[in-house]
PDB file of N, CA and C in Angstrom:
ATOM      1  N   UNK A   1      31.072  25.051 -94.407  1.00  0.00           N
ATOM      2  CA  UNK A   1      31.176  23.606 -94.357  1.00  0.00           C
ATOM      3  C   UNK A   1      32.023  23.221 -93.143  1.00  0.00           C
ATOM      4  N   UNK A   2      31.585  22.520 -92.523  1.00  0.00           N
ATOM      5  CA  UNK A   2      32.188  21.588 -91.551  1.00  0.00           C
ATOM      6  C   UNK A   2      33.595  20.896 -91.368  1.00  0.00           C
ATOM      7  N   UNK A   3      34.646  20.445 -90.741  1.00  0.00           N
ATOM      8  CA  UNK A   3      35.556  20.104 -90.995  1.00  0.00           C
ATOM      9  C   UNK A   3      36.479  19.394 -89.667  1.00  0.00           C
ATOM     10  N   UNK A   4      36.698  18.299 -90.001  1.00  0.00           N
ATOM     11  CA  UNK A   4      37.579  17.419 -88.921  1.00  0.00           C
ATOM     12  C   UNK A   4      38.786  17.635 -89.132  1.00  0.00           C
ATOM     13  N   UNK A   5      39.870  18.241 -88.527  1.00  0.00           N
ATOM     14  CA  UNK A   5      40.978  17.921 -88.564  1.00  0.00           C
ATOM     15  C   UNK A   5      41.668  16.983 -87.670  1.00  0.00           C
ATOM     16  N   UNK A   6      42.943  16.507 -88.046  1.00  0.00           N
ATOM     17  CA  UNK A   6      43.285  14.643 -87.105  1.00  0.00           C
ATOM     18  C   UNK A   6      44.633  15.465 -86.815  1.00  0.00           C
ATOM     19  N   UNK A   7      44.978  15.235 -85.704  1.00  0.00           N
ATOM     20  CA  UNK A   7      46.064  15.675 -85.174  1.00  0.00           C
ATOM     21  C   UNK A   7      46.922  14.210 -84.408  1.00  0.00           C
ATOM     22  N   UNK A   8      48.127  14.272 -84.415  1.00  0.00           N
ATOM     23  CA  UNK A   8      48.954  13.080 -83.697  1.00  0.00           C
ATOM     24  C   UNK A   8      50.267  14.156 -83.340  1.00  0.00           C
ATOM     25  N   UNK A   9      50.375  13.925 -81.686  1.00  0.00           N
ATOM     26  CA  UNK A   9      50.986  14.720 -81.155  1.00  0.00           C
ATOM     27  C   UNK A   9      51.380  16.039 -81.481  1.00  0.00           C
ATOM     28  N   UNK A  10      50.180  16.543 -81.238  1.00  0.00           N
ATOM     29  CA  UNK A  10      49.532  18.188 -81.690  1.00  0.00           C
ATOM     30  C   UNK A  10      50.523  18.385 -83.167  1.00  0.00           C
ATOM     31  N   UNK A  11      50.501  17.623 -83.861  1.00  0.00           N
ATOM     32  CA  UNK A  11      50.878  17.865 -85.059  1.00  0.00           C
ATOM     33  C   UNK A  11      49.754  17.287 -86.074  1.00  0.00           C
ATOM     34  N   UNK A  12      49.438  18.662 -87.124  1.00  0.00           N
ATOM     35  CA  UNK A  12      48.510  18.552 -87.685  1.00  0.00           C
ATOM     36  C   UNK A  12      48.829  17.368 -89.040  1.00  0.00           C
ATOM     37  N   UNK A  13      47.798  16.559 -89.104  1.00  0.00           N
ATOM     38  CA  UNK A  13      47.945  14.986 -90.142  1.00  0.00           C
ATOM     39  C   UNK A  13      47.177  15.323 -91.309  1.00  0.00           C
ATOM     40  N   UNK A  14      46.112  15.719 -91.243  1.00  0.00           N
ATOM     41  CA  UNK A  14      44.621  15.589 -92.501  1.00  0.00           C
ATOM     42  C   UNK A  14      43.748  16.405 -91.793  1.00  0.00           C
ATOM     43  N   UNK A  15      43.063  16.563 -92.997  1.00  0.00           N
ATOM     44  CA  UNK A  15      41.614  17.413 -92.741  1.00  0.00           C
ATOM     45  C   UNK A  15      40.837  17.189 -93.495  1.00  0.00           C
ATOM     46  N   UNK A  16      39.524  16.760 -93.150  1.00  0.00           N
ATOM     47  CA  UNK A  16      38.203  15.677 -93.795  1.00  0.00           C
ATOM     48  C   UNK A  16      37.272  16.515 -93.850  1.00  0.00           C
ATOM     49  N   UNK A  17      36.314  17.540 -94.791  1.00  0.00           N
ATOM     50  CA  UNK A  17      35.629  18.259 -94.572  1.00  0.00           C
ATOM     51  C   UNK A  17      34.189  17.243 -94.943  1.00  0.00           C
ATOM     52  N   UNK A  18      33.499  17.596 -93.834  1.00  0.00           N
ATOM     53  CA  UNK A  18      32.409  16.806 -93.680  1.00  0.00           C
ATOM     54  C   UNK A  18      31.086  17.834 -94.118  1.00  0.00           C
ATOM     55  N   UNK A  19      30.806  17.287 -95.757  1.00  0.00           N
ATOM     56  CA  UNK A  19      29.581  17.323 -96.744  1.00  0.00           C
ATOM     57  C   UNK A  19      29.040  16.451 -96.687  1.00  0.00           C
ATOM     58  N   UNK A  20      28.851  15.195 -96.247  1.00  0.00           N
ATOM     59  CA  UNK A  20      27.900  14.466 -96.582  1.00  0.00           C
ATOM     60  C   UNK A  20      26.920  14.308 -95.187  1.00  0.00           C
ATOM     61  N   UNK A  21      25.931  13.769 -95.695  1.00  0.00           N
ATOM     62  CA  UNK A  21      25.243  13.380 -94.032  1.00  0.00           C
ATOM     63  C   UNK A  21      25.489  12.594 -93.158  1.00  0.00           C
ATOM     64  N   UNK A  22      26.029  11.927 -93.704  1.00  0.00           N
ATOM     65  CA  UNK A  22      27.431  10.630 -93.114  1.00  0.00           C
ATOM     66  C   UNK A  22      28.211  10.356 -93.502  1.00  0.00           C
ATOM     67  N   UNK A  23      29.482  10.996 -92.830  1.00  0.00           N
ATOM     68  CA  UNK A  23      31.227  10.602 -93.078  1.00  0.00           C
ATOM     69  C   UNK A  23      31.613   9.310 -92.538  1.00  0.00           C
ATOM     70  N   UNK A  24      32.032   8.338 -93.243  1.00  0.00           N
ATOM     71  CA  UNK A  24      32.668   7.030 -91.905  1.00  0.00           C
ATOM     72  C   UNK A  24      34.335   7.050 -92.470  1.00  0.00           C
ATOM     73  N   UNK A  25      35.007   7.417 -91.356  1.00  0.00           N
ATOM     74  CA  UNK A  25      36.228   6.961 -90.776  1.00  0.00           C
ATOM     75  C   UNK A  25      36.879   6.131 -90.823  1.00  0.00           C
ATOM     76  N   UNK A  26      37.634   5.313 -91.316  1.00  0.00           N
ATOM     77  CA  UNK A  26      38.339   3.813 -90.662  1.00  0.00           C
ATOM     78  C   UNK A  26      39.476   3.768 -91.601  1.00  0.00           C
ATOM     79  N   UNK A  27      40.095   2.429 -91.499  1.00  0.00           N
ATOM     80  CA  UNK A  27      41.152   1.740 -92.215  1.00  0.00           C
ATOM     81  C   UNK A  27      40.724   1.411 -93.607  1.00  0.00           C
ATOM     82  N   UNK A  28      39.784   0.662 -93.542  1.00  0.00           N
ATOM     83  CA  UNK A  28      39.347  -0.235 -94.776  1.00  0.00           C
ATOM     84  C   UNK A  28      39.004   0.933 -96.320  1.00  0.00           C
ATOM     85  N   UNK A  29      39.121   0.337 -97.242  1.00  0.00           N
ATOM     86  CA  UNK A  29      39.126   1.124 -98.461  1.00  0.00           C
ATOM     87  C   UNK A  29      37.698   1.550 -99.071  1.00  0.00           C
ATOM     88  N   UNK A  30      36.890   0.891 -97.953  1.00  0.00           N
ATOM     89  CA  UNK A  30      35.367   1.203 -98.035  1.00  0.00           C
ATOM     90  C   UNK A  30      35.375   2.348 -97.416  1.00  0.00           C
ATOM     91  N   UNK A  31      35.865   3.247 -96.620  1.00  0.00           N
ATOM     92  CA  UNK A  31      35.990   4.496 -96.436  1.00  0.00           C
ATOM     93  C   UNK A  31      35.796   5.656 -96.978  1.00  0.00           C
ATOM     94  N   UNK A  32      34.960   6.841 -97.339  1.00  0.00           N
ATOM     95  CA  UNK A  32      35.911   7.953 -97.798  1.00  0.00           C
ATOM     96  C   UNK A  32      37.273   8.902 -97.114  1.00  0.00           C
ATOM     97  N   UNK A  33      36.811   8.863 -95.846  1.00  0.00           N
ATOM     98  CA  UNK A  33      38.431   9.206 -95.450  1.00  0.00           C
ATOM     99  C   UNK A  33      39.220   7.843 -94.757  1.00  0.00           C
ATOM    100  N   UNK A  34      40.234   7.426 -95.244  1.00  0.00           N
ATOM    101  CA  UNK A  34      40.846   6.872 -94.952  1.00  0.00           C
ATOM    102  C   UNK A  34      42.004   7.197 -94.023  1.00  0.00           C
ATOM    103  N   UNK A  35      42.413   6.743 -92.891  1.00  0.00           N
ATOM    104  CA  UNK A  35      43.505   6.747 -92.199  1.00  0.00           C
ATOM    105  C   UNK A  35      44.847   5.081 -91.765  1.00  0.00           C
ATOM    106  N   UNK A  36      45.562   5.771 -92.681  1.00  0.00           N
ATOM    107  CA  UNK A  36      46.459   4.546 -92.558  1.00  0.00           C
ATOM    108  C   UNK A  36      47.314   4.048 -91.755  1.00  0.00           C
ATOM    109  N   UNK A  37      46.419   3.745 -90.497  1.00  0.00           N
ATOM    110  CA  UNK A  37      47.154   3.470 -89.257  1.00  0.00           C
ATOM    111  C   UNK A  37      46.629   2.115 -88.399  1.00  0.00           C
ATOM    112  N   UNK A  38      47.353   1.312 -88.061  1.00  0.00           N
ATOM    113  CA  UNK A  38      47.439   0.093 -87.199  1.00  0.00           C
ATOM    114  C   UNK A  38      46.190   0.380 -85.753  1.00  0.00           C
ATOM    115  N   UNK A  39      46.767   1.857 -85.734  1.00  0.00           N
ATOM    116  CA  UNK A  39      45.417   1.763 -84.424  1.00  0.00           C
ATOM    117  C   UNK A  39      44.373   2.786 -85.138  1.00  0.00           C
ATOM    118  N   UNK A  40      43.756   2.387 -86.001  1.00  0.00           N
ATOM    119  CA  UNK A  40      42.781   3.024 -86.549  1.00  0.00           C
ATOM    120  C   UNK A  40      41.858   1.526 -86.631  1.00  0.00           C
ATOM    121  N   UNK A  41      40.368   1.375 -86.633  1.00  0.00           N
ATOM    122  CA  UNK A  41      39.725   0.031 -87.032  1.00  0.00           C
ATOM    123  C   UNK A  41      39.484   0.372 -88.390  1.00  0.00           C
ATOM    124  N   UNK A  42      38.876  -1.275 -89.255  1.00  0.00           N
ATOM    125  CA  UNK A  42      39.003  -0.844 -90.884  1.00  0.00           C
ATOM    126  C   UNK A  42      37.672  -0.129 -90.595  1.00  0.00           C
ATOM    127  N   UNK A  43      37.001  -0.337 -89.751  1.00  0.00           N
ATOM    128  CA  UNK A  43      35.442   0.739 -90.044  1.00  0.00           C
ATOM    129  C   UNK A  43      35.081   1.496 -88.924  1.00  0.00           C
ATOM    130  N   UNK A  44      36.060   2.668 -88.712  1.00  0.00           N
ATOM    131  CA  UNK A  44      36.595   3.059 -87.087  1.00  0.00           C
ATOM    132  C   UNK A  44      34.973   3.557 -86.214  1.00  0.00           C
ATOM    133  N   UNK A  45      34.410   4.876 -87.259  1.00  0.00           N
ATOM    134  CA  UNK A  45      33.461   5.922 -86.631  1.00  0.00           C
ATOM    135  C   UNK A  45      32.751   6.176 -87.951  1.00  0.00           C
ATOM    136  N   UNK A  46      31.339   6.942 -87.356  1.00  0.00           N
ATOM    137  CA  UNK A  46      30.468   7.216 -88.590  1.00  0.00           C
ATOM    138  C   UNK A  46      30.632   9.014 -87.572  1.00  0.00           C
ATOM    139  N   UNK A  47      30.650   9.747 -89.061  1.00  0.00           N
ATOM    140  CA  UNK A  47      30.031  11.597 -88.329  1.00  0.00           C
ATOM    141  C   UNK A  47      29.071  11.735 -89.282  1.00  0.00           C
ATOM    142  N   UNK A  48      27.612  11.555 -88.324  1.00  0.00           N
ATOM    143  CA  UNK A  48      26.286  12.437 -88.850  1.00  0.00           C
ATOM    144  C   UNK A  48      26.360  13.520 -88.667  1.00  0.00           C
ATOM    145  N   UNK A  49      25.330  14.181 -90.071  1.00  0.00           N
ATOM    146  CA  UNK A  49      25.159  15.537 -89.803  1.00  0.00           C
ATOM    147  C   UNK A  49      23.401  15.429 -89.793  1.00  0.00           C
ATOM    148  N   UNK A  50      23.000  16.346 -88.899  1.00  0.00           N
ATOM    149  CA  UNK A  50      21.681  16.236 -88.340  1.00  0.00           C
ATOM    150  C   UNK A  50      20.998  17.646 -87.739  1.00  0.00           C
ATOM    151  N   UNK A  51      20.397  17.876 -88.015  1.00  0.00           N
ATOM    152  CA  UNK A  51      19.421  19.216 -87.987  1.00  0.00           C
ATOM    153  C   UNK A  51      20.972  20.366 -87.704  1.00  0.00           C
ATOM    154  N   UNK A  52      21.729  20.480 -88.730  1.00  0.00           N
ATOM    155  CA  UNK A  52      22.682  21.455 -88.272  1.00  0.00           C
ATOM    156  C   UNK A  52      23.813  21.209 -87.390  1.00  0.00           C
ATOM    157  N   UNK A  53      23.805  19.829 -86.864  1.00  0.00           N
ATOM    158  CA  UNK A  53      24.806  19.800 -85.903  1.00  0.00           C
ATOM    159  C   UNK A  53      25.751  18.165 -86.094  1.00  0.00           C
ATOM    160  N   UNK A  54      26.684  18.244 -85.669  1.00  0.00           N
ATOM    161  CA  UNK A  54      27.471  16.595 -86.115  1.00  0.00           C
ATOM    162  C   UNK A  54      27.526  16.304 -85.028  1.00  0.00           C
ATOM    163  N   UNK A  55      27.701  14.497 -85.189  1.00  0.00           N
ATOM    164  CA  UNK A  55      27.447  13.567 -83.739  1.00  0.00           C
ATOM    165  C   UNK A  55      28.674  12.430 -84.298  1.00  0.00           C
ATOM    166  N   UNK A  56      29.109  12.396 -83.253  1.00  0.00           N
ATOM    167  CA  UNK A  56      30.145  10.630 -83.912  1.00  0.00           C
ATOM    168  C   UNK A  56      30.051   9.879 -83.343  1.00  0.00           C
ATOM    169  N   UNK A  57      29.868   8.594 -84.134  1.00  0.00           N
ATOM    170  CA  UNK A  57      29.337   7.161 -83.364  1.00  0.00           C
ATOM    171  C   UNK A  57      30.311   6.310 -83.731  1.00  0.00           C
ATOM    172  N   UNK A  58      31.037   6.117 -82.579  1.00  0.00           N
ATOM    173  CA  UNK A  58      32.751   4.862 -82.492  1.00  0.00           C
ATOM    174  C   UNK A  58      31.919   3.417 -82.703  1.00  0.00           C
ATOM    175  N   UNK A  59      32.798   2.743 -83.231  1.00  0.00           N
ATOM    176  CA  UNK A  59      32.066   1.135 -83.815  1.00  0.00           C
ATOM    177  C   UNK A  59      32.914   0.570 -82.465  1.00  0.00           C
ATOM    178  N   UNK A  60      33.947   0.355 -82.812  1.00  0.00           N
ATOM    179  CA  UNK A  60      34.583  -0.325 -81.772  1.00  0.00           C
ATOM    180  C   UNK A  60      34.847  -0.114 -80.323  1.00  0.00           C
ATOM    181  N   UNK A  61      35.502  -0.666 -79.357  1.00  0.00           N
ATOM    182  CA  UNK A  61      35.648  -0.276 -77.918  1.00  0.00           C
ATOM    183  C   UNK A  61      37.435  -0.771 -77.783  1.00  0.00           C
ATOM    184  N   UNK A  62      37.726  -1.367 -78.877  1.00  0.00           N
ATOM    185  CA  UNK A  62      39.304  -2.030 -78.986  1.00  0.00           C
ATOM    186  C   UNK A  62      39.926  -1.118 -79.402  1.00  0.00           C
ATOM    187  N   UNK A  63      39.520  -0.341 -80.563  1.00  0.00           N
ATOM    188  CA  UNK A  63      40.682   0.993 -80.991  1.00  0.00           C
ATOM    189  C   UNK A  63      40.007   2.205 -79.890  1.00  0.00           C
ATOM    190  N   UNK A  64      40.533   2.853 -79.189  1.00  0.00           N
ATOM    191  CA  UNK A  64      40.075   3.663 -78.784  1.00  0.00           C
ATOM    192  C   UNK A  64      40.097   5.613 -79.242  1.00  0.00           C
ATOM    193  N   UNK A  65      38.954   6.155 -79.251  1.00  0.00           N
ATOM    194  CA  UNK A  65      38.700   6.887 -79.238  1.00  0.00           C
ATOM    195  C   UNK A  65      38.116   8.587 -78.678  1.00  0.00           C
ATOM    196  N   UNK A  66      38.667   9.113 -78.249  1.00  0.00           N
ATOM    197  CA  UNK A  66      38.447  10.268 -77.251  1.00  0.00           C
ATOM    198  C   UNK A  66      38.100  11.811 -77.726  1.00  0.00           C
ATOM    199  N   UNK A  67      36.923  11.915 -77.346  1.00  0.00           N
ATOM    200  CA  UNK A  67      36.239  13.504 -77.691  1.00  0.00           C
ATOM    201  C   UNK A  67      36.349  14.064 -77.127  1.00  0.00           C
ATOM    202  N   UNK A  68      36.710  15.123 -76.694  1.00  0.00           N
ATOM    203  CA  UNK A  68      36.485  16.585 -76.170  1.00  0.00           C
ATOM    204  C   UNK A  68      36.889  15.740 -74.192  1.00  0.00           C
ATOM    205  N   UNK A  69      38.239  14.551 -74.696  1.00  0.00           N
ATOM    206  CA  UNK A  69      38.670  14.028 -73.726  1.00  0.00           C
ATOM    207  C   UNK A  69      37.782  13.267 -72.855  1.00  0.00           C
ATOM    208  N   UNK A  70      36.798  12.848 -73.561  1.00  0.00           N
ATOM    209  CA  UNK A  70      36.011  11.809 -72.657  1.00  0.00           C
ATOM    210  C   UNK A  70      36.142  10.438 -73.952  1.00  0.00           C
ATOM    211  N   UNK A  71      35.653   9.166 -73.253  1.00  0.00           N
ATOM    212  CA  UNK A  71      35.627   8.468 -74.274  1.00  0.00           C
ATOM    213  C   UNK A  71      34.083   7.216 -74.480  1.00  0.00           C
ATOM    214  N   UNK A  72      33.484   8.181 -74.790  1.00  0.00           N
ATOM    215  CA  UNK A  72      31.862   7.928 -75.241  1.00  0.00           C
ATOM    216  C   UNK A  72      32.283   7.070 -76.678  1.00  0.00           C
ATOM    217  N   UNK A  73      31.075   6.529 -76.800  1.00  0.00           N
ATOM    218  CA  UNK A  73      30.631   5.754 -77.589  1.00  0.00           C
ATOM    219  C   UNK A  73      29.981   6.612 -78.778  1.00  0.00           C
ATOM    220  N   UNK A  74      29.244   8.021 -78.187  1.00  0.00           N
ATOM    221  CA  UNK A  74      28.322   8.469 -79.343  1.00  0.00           C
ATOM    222  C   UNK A  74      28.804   9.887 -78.351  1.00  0.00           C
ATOM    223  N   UNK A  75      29.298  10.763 -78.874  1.00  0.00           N
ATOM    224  CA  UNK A  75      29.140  12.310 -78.684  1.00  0.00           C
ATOM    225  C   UNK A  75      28.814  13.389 -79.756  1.00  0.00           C
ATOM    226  N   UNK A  76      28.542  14.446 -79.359  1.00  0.00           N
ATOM    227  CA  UNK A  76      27.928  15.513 -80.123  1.00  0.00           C
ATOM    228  C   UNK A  76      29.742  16.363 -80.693  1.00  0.00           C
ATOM    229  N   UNK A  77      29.837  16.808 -81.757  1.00  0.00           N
ATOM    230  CA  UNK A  77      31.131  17.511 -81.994  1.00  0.00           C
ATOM    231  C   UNK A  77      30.804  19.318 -82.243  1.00  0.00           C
ATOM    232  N   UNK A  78      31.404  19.617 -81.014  1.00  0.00           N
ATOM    233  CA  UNK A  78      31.618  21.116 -81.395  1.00  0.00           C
ATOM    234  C   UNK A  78      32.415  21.665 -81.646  1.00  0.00           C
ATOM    235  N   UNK A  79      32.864  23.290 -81.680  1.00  0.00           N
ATOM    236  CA  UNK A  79      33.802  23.847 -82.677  1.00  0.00           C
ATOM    237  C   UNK A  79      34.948  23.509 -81.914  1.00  0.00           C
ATOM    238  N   UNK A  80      36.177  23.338 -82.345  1.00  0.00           N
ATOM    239  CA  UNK A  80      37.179  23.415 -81.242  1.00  0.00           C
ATOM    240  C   UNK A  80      37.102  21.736 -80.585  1.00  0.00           C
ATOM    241  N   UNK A  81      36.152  20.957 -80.534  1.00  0.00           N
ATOM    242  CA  UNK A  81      36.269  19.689 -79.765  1.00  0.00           C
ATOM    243  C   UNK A  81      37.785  19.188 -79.556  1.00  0.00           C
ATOM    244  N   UNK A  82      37.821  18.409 -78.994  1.00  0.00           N
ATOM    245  CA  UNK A  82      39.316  17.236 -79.296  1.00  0.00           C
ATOM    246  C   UNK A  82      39.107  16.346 -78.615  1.00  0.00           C
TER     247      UNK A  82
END
């Protein structure tokens, strides 16, 4: 099984293991993982899972978000990303 871990200044926070075919991210309590933070949005990111592989799609462009140090809108997540 798959698994996001959230790090804030390389200190490890949570870890979201991603079973479903879509995980969404955010503030709001409509969430399954929730993160309780000011710069988090209430409906931050969705992670599909799709022929074997996960993709994350950022809602917003105001909270920002950075993959594997770029900051796309929609990237692919591999092992190790950040």
């Amino acid at each position: 099984m798959a698994k996001l871990a959230l790090y804030f200044n390389n200190t490890p926070i949570d870890v979201f293991h991603l079973d479903q075919e879509v995980s969404s991210i955010g503030r709001g309590p409509s969430n399954p993982f929730i993160i309780d933070s000011p710069a988090i949005a209430p409906a931050h990111l969705n992670i599909s899972h799709l022929n074997g592989e996960h993709f994350i799609e950022i809602f917003s462009e105001q909270f920002s978000t950075d993959v594997n140090n770029k900051r796309d809108q929609n990237a692919k997540l591999r092992q190790g990303a950040k």
